[in-house]
N, C-alpha and C. Protein backbone atom coordinates (compact mmCIF):
# COMPACT_ATOMS: atom_id res chain seq x y z
N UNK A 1 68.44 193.80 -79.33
CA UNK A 1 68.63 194.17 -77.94
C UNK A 1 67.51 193.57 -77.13
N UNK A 2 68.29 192.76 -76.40
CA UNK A 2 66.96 192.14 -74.89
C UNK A 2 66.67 193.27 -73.73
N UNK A 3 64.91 192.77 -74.27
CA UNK A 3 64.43 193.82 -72.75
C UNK A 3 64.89 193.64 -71.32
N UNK A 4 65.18 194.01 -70.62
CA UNK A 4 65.71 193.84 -69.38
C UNK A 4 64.58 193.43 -68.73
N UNK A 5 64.25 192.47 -68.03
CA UNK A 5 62.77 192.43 -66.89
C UNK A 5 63.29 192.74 -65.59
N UNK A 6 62.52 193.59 -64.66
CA UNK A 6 62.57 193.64 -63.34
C UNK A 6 62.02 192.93 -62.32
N UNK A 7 62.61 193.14 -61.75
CA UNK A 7 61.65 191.84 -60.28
C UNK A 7 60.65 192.93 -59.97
N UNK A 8 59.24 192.55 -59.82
CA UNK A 8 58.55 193.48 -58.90
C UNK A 8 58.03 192.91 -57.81
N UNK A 9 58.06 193.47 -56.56
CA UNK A 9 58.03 192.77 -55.76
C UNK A 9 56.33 193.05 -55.18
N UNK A 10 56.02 192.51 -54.43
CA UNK A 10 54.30 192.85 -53.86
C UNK A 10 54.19 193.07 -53.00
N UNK A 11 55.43 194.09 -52.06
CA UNK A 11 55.36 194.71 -51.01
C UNK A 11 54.87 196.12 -51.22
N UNK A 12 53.95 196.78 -50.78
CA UNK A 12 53.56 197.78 -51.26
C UNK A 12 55.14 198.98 -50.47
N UNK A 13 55.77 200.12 -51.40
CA UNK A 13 56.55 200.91 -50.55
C UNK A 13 56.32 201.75 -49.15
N UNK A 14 57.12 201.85 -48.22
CA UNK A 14 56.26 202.60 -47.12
C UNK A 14 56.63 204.17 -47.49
N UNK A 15 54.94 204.82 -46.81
CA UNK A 15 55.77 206.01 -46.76
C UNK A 15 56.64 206.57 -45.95
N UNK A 16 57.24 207.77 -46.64
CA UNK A 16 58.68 208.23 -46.01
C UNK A 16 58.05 208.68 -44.64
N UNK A 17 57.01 208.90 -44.07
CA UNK A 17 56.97 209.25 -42.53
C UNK A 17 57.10 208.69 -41.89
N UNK A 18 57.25 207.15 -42.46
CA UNK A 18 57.02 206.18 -41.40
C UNK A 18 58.55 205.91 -40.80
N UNK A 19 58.56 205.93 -40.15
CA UNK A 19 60.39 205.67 -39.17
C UNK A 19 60.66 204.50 -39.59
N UNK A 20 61.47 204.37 -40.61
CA UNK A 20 62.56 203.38 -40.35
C UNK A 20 64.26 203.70 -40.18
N UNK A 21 64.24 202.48 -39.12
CA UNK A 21 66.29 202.55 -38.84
C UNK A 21 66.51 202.71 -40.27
N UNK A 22 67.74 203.85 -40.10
CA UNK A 22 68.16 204.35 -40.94
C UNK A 22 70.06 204.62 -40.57
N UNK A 23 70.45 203.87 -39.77
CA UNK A 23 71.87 204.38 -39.15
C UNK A 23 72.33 205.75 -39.52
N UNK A 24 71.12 206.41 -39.05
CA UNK A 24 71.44 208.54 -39.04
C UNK A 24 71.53 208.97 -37.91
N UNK A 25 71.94 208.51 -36.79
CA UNK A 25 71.32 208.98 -35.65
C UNK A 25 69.91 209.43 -35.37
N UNK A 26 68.83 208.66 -35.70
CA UNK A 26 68.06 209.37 -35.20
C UNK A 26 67.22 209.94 -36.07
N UNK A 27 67.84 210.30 -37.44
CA UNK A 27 67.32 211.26 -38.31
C UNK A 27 66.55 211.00 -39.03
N UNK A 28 65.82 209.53 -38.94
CA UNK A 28 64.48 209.40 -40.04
C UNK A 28 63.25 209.19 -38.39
N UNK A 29 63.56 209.35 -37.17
CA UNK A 29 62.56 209.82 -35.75
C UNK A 29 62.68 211.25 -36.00
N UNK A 30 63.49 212.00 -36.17
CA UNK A 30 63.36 213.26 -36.27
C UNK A 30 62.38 213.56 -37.34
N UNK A 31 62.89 213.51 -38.57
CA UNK A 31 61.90 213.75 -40.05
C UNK A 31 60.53 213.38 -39.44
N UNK A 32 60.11 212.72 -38.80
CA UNK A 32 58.69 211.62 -38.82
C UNK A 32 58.36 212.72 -37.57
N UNK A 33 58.80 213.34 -36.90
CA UNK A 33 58.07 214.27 -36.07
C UNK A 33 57.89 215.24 -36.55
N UNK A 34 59.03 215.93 -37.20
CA UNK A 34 58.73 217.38 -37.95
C UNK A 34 57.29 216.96 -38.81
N UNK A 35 57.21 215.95 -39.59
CA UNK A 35 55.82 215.98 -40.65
C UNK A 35 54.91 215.78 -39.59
N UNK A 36 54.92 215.30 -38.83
CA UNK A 36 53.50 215.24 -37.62
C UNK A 36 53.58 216.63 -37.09
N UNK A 37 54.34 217.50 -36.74
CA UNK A 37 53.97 218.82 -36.29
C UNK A 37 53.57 219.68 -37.69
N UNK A 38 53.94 219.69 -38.43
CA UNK A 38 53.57 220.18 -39.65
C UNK A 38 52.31 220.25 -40.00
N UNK A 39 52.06 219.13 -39.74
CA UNK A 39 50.41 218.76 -40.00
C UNK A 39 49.47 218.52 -39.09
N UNK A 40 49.88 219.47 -38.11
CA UNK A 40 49.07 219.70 -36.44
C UNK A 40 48.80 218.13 -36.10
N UNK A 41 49.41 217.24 -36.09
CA UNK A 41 48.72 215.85 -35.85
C UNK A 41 49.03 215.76 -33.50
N UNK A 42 50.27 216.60 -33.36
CA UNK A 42 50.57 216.33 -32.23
C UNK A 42 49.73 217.48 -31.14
N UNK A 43 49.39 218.58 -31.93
CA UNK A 43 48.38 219.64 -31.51
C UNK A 43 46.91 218.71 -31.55
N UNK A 44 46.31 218.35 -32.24
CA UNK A 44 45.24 217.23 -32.45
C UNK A 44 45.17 216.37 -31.49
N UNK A 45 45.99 215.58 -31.14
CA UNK A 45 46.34 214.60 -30.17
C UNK A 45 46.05 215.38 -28.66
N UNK A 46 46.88 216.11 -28.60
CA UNK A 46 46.86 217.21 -27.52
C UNK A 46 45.17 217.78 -27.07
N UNK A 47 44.67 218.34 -27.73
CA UNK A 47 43.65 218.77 -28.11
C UNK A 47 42.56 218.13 -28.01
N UNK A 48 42.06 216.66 -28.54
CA UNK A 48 41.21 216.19 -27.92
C UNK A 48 41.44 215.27 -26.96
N UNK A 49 42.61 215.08 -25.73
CA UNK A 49 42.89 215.01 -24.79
C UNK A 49 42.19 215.83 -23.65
N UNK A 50 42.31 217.45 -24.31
CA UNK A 50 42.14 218.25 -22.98
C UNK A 50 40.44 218.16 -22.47
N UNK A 51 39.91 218.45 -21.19
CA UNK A 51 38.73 218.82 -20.81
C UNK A 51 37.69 219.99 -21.54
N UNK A 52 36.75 220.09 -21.91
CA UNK A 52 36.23 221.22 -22.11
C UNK A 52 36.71 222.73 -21.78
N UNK A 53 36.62 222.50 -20.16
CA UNK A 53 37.26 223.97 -19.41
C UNK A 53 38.96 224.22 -19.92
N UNK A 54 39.68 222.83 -20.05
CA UNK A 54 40.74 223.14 -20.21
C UNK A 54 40.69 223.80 -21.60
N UNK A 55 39.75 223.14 -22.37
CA UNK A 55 39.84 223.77 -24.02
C UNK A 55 39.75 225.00 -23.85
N UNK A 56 38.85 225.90 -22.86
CA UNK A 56 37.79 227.04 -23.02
C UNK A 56 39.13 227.99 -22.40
N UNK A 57 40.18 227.28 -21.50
CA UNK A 57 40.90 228.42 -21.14
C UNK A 57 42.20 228.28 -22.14
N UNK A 58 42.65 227.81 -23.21
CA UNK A 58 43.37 227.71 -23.67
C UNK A 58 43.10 228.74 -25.16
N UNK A 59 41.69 228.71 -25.57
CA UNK A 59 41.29 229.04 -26.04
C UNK A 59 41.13 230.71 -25.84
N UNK A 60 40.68 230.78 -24.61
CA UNK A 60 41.08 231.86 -24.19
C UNK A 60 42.06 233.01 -24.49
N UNK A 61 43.57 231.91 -23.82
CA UNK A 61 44.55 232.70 -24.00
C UNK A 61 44.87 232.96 -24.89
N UNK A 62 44.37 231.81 -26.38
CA UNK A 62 44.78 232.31 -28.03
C UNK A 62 44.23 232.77 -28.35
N UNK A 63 43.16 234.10 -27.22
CA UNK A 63 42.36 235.23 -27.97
C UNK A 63 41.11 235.15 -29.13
N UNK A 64 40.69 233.44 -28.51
CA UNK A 64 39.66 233.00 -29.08
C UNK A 64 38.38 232.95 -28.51
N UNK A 65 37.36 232.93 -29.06
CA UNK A 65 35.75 232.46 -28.34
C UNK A 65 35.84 231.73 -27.82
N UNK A 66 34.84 230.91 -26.31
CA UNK A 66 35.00 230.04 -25.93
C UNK A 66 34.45 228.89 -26.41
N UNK A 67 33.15 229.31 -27.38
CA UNK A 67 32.80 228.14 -28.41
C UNK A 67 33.91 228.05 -29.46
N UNK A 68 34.68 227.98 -29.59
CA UNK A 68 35.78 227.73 -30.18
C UNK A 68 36.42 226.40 -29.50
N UNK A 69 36.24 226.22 -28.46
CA UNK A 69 36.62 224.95 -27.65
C UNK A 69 35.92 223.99 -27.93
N UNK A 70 35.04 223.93 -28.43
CA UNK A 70 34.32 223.01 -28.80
C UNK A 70 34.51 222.43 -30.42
N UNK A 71 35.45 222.98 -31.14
CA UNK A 71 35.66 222.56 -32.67
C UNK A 71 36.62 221.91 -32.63
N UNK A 72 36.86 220.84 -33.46
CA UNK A 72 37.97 220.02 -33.42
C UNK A 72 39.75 220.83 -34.28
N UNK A 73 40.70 220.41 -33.89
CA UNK A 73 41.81 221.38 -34.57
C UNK A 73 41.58 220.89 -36.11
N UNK A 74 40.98 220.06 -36.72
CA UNK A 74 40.89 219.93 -38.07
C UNK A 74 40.27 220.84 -38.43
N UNK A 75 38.98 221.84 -37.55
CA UNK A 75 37.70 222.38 -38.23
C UNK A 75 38.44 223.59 -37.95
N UNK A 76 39.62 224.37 -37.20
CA UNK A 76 40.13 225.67 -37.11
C UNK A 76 41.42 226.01 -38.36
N UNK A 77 41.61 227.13 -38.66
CA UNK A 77 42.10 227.71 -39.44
C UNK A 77 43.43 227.56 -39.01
N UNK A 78 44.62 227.60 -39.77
CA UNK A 78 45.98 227.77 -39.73
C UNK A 78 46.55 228.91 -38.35
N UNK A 79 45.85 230.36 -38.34
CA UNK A 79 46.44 230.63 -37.58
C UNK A 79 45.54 230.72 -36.21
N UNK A 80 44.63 230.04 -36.05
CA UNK A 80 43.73 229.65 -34.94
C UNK A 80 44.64 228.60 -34.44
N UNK A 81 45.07 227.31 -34.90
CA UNK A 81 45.79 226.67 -34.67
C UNK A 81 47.40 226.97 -34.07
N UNK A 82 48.09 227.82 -34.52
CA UNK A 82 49.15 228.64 -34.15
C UNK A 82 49.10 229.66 -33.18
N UNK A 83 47.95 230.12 -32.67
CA UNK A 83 47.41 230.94 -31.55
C UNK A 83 47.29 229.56 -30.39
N UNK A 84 46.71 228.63 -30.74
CA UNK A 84 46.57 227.57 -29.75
C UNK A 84 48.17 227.32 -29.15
N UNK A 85 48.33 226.64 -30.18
CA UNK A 85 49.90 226.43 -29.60
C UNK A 85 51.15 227.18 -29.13
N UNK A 86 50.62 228.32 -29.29
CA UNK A 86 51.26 229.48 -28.71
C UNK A 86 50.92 229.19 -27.21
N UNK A 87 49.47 229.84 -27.16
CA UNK A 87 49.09 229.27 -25.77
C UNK A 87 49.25 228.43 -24.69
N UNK A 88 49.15 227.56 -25.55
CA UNK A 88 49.63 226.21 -24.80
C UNK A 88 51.79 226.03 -24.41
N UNK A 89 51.81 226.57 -25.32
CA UNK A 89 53.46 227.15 -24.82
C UNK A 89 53.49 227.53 -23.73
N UNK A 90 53.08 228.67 -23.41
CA UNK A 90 52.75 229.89 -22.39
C UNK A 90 52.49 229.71 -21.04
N UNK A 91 51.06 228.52 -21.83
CA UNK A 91 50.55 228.07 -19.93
C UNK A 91 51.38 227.05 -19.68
N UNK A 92 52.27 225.94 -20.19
CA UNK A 92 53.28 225.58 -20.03
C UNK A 92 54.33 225.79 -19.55
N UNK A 93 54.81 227.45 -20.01
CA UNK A 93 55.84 227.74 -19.56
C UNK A 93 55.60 228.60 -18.46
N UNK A 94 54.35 229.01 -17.89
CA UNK A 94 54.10 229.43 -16.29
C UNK A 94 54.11 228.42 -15.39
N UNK A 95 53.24 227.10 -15.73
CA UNK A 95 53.58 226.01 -15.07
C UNK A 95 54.53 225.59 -14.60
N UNK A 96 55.80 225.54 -15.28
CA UNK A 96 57.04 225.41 -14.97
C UNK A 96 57.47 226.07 -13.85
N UNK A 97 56.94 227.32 -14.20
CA UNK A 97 58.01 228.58 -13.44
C UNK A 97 57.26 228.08 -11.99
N UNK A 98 55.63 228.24 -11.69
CA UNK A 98 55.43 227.83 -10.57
C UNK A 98 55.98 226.72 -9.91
N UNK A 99 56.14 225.79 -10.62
CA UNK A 99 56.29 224.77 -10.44
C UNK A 99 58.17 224.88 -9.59
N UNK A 100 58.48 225.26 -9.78
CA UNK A 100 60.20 225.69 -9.70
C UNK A 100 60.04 226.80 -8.17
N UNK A 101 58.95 227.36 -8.30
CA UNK A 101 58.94 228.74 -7.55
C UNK A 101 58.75 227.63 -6.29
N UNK A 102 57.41 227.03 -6.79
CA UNK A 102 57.32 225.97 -5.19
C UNK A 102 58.28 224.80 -4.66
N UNK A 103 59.49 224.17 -5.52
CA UNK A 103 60.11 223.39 -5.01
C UNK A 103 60.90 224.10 -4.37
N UNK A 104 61.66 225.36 -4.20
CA UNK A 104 62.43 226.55 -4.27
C UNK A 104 62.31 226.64 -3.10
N UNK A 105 61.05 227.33 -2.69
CA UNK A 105 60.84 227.82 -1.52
C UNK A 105 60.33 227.12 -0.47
N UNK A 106 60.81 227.26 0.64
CA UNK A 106 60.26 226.38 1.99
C UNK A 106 58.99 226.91 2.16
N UNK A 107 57.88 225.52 2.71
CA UNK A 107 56.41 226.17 2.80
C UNK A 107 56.88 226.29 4.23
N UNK A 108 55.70 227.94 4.67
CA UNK A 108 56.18 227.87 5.98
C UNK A 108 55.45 227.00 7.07
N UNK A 109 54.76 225.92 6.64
CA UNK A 109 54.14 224.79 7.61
C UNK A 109 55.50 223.93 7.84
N UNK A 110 56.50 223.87 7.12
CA UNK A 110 57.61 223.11 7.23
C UNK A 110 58.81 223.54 8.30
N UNK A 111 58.94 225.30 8.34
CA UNK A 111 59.47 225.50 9.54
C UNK A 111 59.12 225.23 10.90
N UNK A 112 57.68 225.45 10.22
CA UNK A 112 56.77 225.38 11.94
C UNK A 112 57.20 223.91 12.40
N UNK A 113 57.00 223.09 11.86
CA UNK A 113 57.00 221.76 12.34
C UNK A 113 58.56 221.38 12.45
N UNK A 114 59.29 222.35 11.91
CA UNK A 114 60.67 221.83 12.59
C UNK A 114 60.71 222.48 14.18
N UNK A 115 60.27 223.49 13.91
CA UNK A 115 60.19 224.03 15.35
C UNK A 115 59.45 223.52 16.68
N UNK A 116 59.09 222.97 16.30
CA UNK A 116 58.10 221.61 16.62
C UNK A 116 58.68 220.56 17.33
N UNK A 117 59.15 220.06 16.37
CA UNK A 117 60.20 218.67 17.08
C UNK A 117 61.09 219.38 17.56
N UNK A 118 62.00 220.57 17.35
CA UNK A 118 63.00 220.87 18.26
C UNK A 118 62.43 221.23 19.71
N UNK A 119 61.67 221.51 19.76
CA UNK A 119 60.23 221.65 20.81
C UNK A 119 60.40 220.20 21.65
N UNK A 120 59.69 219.84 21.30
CA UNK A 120 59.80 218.21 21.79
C UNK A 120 61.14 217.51 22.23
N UNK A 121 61.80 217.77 21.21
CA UNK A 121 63.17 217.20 21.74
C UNK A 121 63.92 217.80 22.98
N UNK A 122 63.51 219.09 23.16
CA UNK A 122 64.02 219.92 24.62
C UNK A 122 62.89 219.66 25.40
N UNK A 123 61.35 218.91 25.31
CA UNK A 123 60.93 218.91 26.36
C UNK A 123 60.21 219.74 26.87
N UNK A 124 60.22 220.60 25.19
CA UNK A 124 59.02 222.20 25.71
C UNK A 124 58.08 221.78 25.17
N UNK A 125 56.82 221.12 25.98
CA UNK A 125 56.17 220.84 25.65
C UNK A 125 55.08 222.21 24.94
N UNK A 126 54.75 223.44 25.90
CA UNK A 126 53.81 224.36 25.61
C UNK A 126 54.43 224.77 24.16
N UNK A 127 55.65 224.89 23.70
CA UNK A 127 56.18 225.58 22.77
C UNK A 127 55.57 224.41 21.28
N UNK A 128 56.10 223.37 21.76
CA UNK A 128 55.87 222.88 20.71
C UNK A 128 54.09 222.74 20.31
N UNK A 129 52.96 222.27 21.35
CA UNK A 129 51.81 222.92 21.24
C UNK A 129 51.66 224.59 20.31
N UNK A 130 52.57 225.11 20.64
CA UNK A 130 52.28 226.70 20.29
C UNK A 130 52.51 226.43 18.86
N UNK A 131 54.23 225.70 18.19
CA UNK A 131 53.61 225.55 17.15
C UNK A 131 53.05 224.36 15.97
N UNK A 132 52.78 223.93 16.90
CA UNK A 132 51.43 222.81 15.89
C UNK A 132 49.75 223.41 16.17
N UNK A 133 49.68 224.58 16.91
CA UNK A 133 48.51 224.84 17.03
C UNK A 133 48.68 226.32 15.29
N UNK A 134 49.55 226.55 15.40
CA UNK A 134 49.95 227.63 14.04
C UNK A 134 49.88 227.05 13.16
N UNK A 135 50.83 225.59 12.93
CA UNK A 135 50.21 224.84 11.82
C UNK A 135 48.79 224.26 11.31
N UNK A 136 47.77 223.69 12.60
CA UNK A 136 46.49 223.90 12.54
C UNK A 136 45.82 225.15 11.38
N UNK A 137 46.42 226.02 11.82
CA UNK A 137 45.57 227.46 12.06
C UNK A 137 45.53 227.61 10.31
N UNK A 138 46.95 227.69 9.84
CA UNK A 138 47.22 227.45 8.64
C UNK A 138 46.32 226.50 7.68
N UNK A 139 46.59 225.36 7.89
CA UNK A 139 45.80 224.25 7.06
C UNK A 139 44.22 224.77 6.84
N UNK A 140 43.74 225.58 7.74
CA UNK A 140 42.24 225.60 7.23
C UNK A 140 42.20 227.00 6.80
């Protein structure tokens, strides 16, 4: 019986995190994120992005010290890390909400100044003075 020989080739294999097309929809970009969140790599990223203060209030909210902002997410514990990103959920998801609350609502410097030009456009002059002197008043 002849040994069979194999080709070996001298491409080293990649690893499986690495994304390749895979005609899955999608599903070897998906896999390759789940192992990067797994392994806090996108919390990390995140993380030494933020400012000091931003660390110190994030830190904060995950019910941590504020010298705690100062350690890198490699040097914190599993659920120090999971308190972070909780956090960071959180102030995220208030952000939003403000963020929504203010496109939402008319600022009231915006009525004034319609009232304003309708002012002008009739020719009232004192009125419309009356309100751009409110909008003034406002701004400071």
């Amino acid at each position: 019986m002849a040994a069979a020989t194999h080709a070996v080739t001298a491409e080293k294999q990649r690893h499986l995190s690495v994304v390749q097309p895979d005609g899955r929809a999608g599903f070897g970009a998906l896999r390759a994120e789940l192992h990067a969140r797994t392994e806090d790599k996108d919390l990390a990223e995140l993380w030494a992005d933020l400012k000091l203060a931003e660390r110190k209030a994030v830190a904060g909210s995950a019910g941590m010290e504020a010298k705690d902002a100062l350690r890198s997410i490699e040097s914190l514990g599993k659920h120090d890390r999971d308190a972070i990103r909780a956090a960071i959920g959180r102030m995220s998801r208030y952000a939003q909400r403000l963020r929504q609350q203010l496109e939402t609502s008319a600022q009231p410097s915006c009525q004034m100044a319609r009232n304003a030009r309708q002012a002008l456009l009739e020719d009232d002059r004192q009125a419309a003075l009356h309100w751009l002197n409110l909008i003034e008043q406002g701004a400071q």
